[in-house]
Protein backbone atom coordinates (compact mmCIF):
# COMPACT_ATOMS: atom_id res chain seq x y z
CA UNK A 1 -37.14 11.05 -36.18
CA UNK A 2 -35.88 9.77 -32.63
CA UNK A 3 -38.06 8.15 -30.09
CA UNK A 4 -36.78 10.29 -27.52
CA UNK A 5 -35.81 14.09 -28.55
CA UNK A 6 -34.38 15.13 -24.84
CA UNK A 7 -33.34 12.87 -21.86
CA UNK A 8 -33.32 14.45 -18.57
CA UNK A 9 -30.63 12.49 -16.42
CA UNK A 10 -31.10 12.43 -12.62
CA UNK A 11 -28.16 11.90 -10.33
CA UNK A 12 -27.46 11.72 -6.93
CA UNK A 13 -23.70 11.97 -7.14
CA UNK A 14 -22.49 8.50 -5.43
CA UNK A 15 -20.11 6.71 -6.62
CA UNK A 16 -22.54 4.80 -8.47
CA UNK A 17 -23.62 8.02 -10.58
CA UNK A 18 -21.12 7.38 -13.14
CA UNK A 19 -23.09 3.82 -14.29
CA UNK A 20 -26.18 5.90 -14.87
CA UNK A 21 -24.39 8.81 -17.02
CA UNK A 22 -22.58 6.14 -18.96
CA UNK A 23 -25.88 4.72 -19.62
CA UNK A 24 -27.63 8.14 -20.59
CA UNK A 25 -24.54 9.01 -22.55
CA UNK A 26 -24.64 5.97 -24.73
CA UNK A 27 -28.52 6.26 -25.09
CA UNK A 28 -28.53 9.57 -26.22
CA UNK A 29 -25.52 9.16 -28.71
CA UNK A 30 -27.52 6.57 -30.25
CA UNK A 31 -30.77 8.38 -30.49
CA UNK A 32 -29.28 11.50 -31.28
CA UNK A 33 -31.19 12.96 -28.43
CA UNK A 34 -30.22 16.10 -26.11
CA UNK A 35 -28.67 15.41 -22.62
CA UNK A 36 -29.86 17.18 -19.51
CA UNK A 37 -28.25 16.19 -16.28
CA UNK A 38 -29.37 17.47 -13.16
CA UNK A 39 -29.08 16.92 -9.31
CA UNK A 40 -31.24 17.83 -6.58
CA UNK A 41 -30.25 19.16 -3.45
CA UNK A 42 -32.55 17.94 -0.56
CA UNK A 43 -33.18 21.71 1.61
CA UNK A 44 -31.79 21.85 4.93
CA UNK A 45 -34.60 22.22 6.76
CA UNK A 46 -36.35 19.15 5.69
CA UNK A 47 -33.59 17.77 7.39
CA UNK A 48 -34.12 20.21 11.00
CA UNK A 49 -37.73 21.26 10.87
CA UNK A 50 -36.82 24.42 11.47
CA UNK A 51 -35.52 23.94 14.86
CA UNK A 52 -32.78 25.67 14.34
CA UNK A 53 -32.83 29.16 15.75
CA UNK A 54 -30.64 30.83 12.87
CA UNK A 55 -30.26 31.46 9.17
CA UNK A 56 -29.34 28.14 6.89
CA UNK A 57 -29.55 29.96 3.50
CA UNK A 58 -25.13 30.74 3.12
CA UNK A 59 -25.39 26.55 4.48
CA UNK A 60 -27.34 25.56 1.79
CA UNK A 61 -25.75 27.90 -0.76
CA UNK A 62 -22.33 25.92 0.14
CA UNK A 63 -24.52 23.05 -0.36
CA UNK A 64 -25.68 23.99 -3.86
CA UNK A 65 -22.03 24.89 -5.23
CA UNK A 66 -20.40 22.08 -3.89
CA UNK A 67 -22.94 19.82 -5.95
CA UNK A 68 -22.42 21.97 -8.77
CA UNK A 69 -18.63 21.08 -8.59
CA UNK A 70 -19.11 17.28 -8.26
CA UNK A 71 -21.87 17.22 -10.54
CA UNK A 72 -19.39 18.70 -13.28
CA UNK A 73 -16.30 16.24 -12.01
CA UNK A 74 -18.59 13.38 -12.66
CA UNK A 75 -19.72 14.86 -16.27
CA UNK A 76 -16.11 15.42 -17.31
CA UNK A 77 -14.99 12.28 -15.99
CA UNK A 78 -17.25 10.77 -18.68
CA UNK A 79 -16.50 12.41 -21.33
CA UNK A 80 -19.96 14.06 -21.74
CA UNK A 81 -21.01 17.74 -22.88
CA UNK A 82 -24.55 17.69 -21.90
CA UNK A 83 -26.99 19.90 -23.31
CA UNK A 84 -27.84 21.50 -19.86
CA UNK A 85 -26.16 20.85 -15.92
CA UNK A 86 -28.96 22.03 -13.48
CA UNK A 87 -28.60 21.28 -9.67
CA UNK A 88 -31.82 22.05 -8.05
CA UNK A 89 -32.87 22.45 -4.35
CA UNK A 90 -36.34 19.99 -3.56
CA UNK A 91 -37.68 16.92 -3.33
CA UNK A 92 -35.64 14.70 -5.60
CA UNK A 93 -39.11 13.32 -7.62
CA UNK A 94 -40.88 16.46 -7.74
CA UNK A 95 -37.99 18.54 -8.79
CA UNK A 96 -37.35 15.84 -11.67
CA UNK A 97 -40.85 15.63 -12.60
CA UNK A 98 -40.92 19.61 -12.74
CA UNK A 99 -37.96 19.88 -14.71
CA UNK A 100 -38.80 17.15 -17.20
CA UNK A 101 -41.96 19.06 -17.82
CA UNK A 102 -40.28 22.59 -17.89
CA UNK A 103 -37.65 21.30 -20.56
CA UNK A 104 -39.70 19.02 -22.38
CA UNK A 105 -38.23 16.30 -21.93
CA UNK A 106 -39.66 13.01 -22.93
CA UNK A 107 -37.79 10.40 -21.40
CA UNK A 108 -36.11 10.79 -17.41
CA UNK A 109 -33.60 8.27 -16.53
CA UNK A 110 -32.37 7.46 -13.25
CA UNK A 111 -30.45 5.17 -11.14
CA UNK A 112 -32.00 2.23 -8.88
CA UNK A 113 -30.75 -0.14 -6.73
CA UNK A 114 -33.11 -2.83 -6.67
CA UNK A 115 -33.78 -2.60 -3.23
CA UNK A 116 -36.38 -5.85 -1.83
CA UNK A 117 -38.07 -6.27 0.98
CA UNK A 118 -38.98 -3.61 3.79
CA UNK A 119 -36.51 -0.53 1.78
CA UNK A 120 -38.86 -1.47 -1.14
CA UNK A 121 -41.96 -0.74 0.81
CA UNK A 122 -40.51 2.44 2.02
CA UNK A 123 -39.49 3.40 -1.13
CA UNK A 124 -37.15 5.29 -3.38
CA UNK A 125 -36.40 8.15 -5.25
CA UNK A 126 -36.80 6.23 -8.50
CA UNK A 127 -40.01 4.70 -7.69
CA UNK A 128 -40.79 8.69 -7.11
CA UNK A 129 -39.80 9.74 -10.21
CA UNK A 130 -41.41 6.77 -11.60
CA UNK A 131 -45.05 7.49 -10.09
CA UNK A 132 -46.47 11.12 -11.21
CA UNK A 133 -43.82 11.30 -14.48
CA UNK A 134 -45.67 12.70 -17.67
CA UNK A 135 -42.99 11.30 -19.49
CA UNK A 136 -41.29 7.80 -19.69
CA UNK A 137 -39.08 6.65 -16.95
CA UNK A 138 -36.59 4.36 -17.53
CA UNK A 139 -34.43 3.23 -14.44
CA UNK A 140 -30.82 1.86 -14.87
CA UNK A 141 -29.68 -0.48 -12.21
CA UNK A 142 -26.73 0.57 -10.10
């Protein structure tokens, strides 16, 4: 029996991505647990407020495939064949604390970089995904 049956693997496709998949990728070979990476597009018009007199949806479709293309560069890079590749459009926490739940997974792993001081206070995706998670968290440090 493993402690951990499916890890769902958050990544925000920086450079630093690859530390965190390497991570997952070892964990899960050693637990003999499933692999689900995902990404999670932030919408467009979070980012305008909808001030922006015309459509956004082909913008954010562009959006969507071009993570879908890195997100599989950085997976065969690796040398990983997850169980699942989702990119998602949301807020990064939610979207990983829905998914986790919708997949049943037990354990969500992400990257964090450590941050002190006033960006600590404003916080951080992984402190996010940390707070509201029905399933362990564990955060790898980038």
């Amino acid at each position: 029996m493993t402690i951990y049956k499916h890890i769902l693997v958050g990544l925000d496709l920086s450079d630093e991505c690859f530390a965190v998949l390497k991570k997952a990728k070892e964990l899960a070979g050693g637990l003999g647990s499933k692999l689900s990476v995902a990404h999670v597009c932030e919408p467009i018009s979070f980012a305008y407020g909808g001030d922006i007199p015309f459509d956004l949806n082909s913008t954010q479709e562009l959006i969507v495939k071009r993570a879908e293309t890195r997100l599989n560069e950085v997976i065969t890079q690796v040398g990983l064949d997850p169980f699942e590749r989702l990119v998602v459009i949301g807020q990064a926490a939610h979207e990983l604390h829905r998914l986790a739940d919708e997949k049943a997974a037990d354990l969500i792993l992400v990257g964090s970089h450590g941050r002190h001081g006033f960006a600590l206070l404003l916080g951080s995706t992984s402190t996010g995904v940390l707070h509201g998670a029905h399933c362990d968290v564990l955060a790898v440090r980038v």
